[in-house]
Protein backbone atom coordinates (compact mmCIF):
# COMPACT_ATOMS: atom_id res chain seq x y z
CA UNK A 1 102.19 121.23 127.97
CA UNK A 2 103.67 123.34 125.54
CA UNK A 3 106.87 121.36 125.28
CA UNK A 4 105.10 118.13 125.03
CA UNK A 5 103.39 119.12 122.25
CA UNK A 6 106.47 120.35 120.26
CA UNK A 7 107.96 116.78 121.16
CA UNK A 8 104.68 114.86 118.89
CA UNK A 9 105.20 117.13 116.41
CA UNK A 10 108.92 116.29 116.27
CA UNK A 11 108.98 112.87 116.34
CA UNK A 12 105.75 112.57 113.94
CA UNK A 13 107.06 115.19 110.94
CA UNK A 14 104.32 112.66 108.48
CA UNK A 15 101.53 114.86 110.15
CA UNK A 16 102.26 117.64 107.92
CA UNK A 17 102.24 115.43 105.23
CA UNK A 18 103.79 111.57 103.72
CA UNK A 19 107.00 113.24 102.13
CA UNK A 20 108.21 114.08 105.48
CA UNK A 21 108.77 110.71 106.00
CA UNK A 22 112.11 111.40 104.56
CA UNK A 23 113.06 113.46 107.38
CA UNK A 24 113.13 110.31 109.79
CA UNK A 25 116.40 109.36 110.38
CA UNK A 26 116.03 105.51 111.15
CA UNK A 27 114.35 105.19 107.95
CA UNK A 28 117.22 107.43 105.89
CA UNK A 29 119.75 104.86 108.10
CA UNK A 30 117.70 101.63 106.46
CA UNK A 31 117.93 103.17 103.17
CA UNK A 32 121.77 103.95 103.33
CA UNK A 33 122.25 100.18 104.25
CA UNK A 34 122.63 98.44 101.37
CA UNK A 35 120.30 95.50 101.80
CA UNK A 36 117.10 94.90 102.89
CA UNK A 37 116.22 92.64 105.74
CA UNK A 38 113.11 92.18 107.55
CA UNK A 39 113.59 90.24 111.48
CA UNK A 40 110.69 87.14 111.29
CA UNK A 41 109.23 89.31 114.39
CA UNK A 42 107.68 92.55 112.11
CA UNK A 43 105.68 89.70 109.96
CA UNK A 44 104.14 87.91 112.71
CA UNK A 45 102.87 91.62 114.40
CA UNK A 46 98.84 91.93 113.12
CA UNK A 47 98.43 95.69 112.60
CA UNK A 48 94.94 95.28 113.46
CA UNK A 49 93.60 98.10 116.13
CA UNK A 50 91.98 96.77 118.87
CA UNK A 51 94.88 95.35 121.21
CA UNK A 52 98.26 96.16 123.40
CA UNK A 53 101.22 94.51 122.17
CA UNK A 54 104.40 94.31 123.58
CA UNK A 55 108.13 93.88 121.64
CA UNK A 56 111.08 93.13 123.51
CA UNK A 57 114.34 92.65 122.78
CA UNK A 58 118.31 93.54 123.70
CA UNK A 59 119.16 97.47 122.75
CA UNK A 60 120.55 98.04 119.44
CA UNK A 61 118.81 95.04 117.76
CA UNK A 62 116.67 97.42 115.51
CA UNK A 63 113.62 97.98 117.27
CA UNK A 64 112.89 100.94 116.20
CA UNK A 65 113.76 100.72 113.25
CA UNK A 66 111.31 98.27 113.03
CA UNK A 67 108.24 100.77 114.26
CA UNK A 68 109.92 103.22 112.01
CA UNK A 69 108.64 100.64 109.16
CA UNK A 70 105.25 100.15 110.47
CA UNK A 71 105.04 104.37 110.38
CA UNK A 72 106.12 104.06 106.80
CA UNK A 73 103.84 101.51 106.02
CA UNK A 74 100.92 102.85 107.51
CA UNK A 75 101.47 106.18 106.30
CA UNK A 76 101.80 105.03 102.79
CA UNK A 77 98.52 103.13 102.36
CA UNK A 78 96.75 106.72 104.02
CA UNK A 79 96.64 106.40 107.35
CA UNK A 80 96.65 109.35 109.25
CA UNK A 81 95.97 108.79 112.95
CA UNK A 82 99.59 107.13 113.77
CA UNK A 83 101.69 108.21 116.26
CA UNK A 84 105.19 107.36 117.83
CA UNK A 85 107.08 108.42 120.57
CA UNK A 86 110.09 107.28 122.14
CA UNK A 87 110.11 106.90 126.04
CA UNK A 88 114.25 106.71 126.00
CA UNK A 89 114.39 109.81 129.14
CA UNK A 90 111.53 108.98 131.19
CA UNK A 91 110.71 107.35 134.04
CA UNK A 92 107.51 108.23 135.14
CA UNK A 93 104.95 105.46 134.45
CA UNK A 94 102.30 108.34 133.71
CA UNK A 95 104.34 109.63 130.72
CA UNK A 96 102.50 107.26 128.15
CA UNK A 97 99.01 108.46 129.70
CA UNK A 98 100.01 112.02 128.86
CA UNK A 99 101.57 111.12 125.35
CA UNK A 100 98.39 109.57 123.89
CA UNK A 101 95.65 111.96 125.24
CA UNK A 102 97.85 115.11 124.39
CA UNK A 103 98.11 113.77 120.71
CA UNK A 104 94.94 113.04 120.56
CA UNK A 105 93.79 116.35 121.34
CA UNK A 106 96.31 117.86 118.70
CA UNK A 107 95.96 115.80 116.38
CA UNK A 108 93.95 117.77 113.28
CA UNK A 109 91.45 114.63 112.76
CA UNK A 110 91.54 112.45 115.70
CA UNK A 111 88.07 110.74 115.19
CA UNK A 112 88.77 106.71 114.49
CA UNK A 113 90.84 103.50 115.42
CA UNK A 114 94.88 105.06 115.99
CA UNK A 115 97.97 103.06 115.45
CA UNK A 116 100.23 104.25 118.45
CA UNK A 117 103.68 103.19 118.96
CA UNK A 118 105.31 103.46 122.25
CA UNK A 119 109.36 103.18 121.85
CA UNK A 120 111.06 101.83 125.21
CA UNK A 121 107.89 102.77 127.16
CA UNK A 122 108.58 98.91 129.00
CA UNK A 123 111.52 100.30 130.33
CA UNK A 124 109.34 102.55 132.71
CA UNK A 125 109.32 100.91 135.81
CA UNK A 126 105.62 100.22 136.32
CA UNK A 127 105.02 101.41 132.63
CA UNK A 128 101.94 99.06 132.22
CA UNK A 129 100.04 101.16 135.16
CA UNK A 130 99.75 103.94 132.43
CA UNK A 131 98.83 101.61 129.87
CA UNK A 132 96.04 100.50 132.32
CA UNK A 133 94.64 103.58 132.54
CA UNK A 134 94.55 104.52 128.81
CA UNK A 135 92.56 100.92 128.53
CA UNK A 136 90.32 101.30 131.66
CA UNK A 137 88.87 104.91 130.35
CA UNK A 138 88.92 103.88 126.34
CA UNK A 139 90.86 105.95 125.36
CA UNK A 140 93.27 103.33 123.42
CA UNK A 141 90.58 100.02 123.29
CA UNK A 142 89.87 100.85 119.92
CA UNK A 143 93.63 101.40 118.77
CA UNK A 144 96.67 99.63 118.17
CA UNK A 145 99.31 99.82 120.57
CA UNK A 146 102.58 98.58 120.21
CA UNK A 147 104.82 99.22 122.82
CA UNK A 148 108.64 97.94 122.91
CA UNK A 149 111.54 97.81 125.34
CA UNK A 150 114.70 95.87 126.25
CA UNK A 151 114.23 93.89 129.24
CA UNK A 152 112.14 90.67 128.82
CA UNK A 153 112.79 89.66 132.62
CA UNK A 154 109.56 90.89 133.85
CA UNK A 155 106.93 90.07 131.34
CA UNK A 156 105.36 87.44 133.71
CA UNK A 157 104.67 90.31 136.40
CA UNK A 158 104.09 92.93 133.93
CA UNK A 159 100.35 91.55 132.32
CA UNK A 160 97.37 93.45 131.72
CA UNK A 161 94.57 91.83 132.37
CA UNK A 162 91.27 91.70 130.49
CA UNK A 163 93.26 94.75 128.63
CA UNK A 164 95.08 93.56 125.56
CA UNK A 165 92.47 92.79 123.27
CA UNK A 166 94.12 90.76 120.92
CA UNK A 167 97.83 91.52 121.62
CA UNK A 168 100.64 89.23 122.37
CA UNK A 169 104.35 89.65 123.52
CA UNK A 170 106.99 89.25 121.06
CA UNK A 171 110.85 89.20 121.29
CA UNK A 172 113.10 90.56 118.39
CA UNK A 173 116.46 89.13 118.10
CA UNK A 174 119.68 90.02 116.05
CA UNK A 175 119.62 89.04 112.43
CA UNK A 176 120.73 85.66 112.56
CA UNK A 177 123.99 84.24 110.64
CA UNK A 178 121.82 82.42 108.04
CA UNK A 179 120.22 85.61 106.91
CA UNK A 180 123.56 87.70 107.18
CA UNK A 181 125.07 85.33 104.44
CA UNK A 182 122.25 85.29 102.71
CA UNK A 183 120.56 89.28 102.33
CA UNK A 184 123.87 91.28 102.94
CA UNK A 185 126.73 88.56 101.25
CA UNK A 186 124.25 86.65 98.75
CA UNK A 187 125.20 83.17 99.44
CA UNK A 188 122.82 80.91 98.64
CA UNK A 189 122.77 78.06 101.48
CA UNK A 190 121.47 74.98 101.83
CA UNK A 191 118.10 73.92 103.72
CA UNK A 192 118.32 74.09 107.83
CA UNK A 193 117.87 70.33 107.64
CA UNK A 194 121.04 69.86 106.22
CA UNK A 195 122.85 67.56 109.00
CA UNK A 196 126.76 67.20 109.33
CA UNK A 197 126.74 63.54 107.89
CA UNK A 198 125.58 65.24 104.39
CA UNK A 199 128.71 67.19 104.53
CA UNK A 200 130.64 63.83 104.38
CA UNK A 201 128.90 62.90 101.26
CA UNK A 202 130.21 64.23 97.76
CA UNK A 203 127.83 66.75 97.00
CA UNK A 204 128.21 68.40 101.11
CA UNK A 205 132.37 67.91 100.22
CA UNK A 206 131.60 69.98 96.81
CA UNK A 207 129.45 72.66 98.70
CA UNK A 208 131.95 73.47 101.32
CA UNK A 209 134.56 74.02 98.66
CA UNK A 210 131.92 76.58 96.61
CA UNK A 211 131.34 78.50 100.55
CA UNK A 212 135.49 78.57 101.24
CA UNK A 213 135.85 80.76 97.37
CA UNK A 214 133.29 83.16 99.11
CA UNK A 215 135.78 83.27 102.37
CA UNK A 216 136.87 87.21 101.86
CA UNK A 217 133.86 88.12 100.80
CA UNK A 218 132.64 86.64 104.16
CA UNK A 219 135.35 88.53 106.27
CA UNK A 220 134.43 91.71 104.63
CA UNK A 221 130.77 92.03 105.15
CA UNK A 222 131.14 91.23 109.16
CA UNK A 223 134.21 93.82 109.12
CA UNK A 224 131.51 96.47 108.23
């Protein structure tokens, strides 16, 4: 018990207070990038308590990083009850059960809806049994979950029933070569509707020349 509690207070350092946000190392990584790009996914997530959703997506796509916004977020407009904690070394579909109650009962004002994120918790096999439970005794019904992992594979046999509320399952995906040229190089491309025919035409011809001076500049931002 005791070492479960000093893993909450590790991985939530903005219960002692907003400015130790700055201690989270995803969010010192975002700021050290350079740009600023937010996947499609993190807009179309409600954070509205009341429901269990679910974000998948392949490893090292920034999943995290995006909950680590959502903490940031949250935190900054005064919320207090938000917790995360990252599943990566277990494997016992219970683990998620124990997480939320023990932070809960730690937690210095508990009372009200909680925004909990649960970091590669899908990755559990069985993980949604523990989310079951939490929902089945109300101890999360009035909360937002968000709970993420990599494998999509087994979302059809991995519902919950009568306990989501008013969650949905979302998929993050890499950062797409549109918004590469455009956030980290600055290119300014034409609409998606553009079709190869209007590259034959004059003003296409003249565009292609204006994206072949920006060539190196290209080369050097996927080199990083």
């Amino acid at each position: 018990m005791a070492r479960l509690d000093e893993q909450i207070r590790e991985q939530n350092p903005w219960w002692q207070g907003p400015d130790r946000l700055a201690d989270d190392p995803h969010l010192r990584e975002l700021g050290r990038a350079g740009f600023d790009w937010t996947p499609p996914v993190a807009e179309a997530i409600p954070l509205e308590p009341g429901g269990v959703q679910t974000l998948r997506g392949p490893r090292q796509v920034g999943k995290t990083t995006t909950l680590k916004r959502f903490v940031q977020r949250l935190v900054a407009s005064g919320e207090r009850r938000v917790l995360h904690f990252s599943f990566d070394l277990e494997r016992d579909n219970r683990a998620s059960r124990g997480v939320v109650v023990r932070a809960k009962r730690i937690h210095p004002d508990p009372e009200g809806p909680w925004y909990i994120f649960l970091d590669e918790v899908t990755s559990i096999p069985d993980w949604q049994l523990g989310i079951k439970y939490l929902w089945d005794v109300g101890e999360i019904r009035e909360d937002l979950v968000l709970c993420t992992g990599s494998s999509a594979r087994k979302m059809g046999t991995e519902r919950l029933p009568g306990r989501r509320g008013n969650g949905r399952d979302l998929v993050q995906l890499p950062m797409s070569f549109r918004a590469f040229c455009e956030t980290v190089v600055g290119l300014d491309l034409p609409d998606e509707s553009v079709q190869v025919a209007d590259w034959l035409t004059p003003a296409g011809r003249r565009f292609a020349r204006e994206l072949y001076l920006h060539a190196d500049a290209l080369e050097d931002a996927i080199e990083r």
